[in-house]
Protein backbone atom coordinates (compact mmCIF):
# COMPACT_ATOMS: atom_id res chain seq x y z
CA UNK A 1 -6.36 8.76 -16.16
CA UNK A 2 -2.53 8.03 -16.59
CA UNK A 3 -0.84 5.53 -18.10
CA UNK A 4 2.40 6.94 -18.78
CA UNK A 5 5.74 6.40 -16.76
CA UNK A 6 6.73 8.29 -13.63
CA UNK A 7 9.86 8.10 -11.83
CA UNK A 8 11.41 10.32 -9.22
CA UNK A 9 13.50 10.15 -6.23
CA UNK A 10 10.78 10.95 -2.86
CA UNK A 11 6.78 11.77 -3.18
CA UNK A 12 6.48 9.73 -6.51
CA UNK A 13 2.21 8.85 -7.73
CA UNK A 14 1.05 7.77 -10.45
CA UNK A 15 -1.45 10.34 -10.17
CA UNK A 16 0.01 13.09 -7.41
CA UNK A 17 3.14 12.78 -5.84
CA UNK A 18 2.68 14.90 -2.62
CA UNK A 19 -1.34 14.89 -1.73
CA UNK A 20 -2.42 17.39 1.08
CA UNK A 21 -5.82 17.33 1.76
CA UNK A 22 -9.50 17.45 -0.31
CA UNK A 23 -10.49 14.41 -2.26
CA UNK A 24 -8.92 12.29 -5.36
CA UNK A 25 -11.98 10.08 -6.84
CA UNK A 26 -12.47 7.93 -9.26
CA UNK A 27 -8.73 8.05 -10.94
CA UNK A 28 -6.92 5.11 -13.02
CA UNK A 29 -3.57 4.67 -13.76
CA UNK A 30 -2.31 2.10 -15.70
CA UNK A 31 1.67 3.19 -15.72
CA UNK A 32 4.39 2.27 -14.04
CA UNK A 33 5.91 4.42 -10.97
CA UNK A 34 9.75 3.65 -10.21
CA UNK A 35 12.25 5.60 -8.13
CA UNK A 36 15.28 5.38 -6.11
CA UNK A 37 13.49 6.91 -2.72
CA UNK A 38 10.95 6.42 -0.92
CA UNK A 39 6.67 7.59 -0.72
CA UNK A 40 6.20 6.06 -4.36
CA UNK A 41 2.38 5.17 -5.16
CA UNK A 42 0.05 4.32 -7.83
CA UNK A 43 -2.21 6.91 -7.44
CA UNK A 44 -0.86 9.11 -4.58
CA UNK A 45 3.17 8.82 -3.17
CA UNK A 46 2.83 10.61 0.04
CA UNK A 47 -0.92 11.37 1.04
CA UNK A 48 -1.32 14.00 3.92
CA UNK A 49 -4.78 14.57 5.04
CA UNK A 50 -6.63 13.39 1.72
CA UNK A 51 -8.89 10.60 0.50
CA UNK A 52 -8.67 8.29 -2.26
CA UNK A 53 -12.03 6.93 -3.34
CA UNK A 54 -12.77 4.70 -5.50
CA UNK A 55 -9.15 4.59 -7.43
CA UNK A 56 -7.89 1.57 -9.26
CA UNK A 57 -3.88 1.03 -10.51
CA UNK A 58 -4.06 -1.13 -13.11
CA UNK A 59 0.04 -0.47 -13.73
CA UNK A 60 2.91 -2.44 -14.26
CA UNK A 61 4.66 -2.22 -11.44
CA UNK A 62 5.21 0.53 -8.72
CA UNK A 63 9.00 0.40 -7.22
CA UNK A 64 11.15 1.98 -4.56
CA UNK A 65 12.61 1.97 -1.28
CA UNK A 66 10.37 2.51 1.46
CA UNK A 67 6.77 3.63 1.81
CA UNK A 68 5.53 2.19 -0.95
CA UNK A 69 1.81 1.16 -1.82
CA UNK A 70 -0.51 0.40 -5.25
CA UNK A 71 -2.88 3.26 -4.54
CA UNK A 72 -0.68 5.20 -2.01
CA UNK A 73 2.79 4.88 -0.50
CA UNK A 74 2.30 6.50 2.44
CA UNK A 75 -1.20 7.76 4.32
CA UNK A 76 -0.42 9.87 7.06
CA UNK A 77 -3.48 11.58 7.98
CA UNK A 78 -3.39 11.92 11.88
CA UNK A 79 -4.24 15.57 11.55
CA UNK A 80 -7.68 14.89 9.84
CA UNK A 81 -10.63 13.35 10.60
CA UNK A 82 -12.17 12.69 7.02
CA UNK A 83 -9.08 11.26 5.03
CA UNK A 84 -9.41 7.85 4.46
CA UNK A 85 -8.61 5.33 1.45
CA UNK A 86 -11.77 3.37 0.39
CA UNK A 87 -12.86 1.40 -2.07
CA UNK A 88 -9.82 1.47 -4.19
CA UNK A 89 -8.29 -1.58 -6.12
CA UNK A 90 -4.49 -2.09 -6.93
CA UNK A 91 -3.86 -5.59 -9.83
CA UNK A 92 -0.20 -3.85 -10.76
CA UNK A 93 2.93 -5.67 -8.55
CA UNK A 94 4.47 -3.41 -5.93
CA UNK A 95 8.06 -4.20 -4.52
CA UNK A 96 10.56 -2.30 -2.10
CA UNK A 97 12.44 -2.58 0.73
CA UNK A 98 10.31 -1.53 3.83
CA UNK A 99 6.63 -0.91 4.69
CA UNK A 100 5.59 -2.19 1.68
CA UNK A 101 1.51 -2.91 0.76
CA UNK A 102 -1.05 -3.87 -2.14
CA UNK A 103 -2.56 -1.11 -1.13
CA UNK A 104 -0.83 1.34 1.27
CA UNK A 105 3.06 1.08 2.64
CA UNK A 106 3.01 3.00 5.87
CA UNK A 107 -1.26 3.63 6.93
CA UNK A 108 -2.18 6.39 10.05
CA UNK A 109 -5.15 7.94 11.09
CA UNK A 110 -7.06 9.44 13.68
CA UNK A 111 -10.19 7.92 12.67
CA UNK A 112 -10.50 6.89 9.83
CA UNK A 113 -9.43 2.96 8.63
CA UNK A 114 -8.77 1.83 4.69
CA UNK A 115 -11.81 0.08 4.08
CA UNK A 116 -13.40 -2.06 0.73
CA UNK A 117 -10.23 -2.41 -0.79
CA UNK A 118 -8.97 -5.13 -2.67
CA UNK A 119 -5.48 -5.88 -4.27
CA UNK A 120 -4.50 -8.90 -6.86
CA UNK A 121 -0.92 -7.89 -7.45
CA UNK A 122 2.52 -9.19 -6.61
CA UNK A 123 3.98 -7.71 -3.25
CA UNK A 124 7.41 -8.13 -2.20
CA UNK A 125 9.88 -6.52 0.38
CA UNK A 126 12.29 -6.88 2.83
CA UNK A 127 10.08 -5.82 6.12
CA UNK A 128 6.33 -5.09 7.14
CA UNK A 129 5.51 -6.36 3.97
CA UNK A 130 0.84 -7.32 3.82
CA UNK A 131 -1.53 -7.43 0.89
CA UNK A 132 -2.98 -4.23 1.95
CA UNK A 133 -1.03 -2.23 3.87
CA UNK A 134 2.79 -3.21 5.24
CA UNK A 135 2.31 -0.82 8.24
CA UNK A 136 -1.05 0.19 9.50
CA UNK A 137 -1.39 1.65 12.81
CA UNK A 138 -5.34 2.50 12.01
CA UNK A 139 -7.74 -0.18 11.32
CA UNK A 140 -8.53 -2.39 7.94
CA UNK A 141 -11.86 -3.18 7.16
CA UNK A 142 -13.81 -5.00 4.36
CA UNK A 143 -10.46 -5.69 2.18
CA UNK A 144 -9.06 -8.82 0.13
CA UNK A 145 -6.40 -9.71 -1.26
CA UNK A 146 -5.61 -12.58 -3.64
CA UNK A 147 -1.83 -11.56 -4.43
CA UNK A 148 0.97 -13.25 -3.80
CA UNK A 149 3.01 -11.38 -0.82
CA UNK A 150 6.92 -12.20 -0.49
CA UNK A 151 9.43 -12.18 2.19
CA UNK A 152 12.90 -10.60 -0.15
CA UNK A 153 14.88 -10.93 3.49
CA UNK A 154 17.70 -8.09 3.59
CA UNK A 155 16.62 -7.02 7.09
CA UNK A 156 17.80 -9.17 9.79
CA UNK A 157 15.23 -11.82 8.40
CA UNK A 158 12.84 -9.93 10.84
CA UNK A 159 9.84 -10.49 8.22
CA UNK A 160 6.63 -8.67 9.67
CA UNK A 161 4.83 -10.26 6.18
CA UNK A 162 1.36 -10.88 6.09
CA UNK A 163 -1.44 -11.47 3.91
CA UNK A 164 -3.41 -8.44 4.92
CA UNK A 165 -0.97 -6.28 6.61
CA UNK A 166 2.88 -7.11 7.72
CA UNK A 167 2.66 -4.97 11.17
CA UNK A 168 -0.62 -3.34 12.87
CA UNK A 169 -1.66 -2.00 15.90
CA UNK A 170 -5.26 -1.75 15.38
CA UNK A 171 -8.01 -3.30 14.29
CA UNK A 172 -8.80 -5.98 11.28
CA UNK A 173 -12.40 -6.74 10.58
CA UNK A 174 -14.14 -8.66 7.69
CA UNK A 175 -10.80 -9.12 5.60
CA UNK A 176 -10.29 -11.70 3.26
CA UNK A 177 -6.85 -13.13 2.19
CA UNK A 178 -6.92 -16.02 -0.47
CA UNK A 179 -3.44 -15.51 -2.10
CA UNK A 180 -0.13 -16.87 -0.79
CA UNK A 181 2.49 -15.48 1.77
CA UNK A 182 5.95 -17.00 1.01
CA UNK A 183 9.33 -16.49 2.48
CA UNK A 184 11.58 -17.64 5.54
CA UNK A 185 12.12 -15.50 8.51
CA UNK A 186 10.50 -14.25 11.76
CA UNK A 187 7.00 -13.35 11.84
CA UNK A 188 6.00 -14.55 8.27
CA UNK A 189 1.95 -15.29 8.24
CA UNK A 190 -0.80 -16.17 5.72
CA UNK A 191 -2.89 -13.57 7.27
CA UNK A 192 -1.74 -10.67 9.83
């Protein structure tokens, strides 16, 4: 448990800044996370190969540039089969730039998807902004969001803002998304 104030330039968490591999369960963080880089998170700010389980942020606000998420800012875990980010819950607001989520900014696995999740906090950014994750190029599963997510503009009004996730590649099943999606541009959507 942490509910202090961390700030940093790159690989900033609320819990662990720079996560690479084994498990982080059952954490809370109630803090605020603020930077002037990018990979900030509420629990984790740049997770390689791990799994957050069951993890709640609970925070202020988490801030940065790019790659930022409530539980983690970026999830790159193409090299392992068993990370994954599951039944975690983010209520604090999270705002950046780019690849910006409720739950994860920037979301990759080989097989794994973030599943059970749900975030109630404010999300805003500039690009791939979603409820859950602002990138995911791995699947979303059994998540909600009630937040409000927000178009900011500042990059070519491109938008990529959704309710669940701002851009994907894979898979969504069994989501939920009853907040709001505001903001003018291209590819601004209530839910994908």
């Amino acid at each position: 448990t942490n509910s202090g104030k961390v700030s940093g330039g790159m690989n900033v968490g609320g819990i662990a800044g720079n996560f690479l591999g084994g498990k982080i369960t059952n954490c809370r963080f109630s803090g605020t996370v603020s930077g002037n880089g990018s990979y900030h998170g509420g629990i984790v700010g740049d997770n390689q190969s791990g799994s957050v389980i069951d993890c709640v942020n609970s925070g202020g606000k988490v801030s940065g540039v790019n790659h930022i998420g409530g539980i983690t800012g970026s999830s790159d875990i193409t090299g392992s089969s068993d990370g994954t980010i599951s039944r975690c819950t983010n209520s604090a607001e999270v705002a950046g730039s780019e690849a910006i989520g409720g739950i994860c900014g920037w979301f990759q696995s080989k097989s794994t998807i973030i599943s059970d999740c749900t975030n109630s906090g404010k999300v805003s950014g500039g690009m791939n902004v979603g409820g859950i994750a602002g990138i995911s190029l791995s699947g979303i599963s059994g998540c909600k969001n009630t937040g409000r997510i927000t178009f900011t503009g500042g990059q070519g009004d491109q938008g990529c803002v959704g309710g669940i996730v701002g851009e994907s590649t894979s898979t969504l099943s069994d989501c939920i998304h009853t907040g709001t999606v505001s903001g003018s541009g291209k590819n601004v959507y209530e839910l994908t």
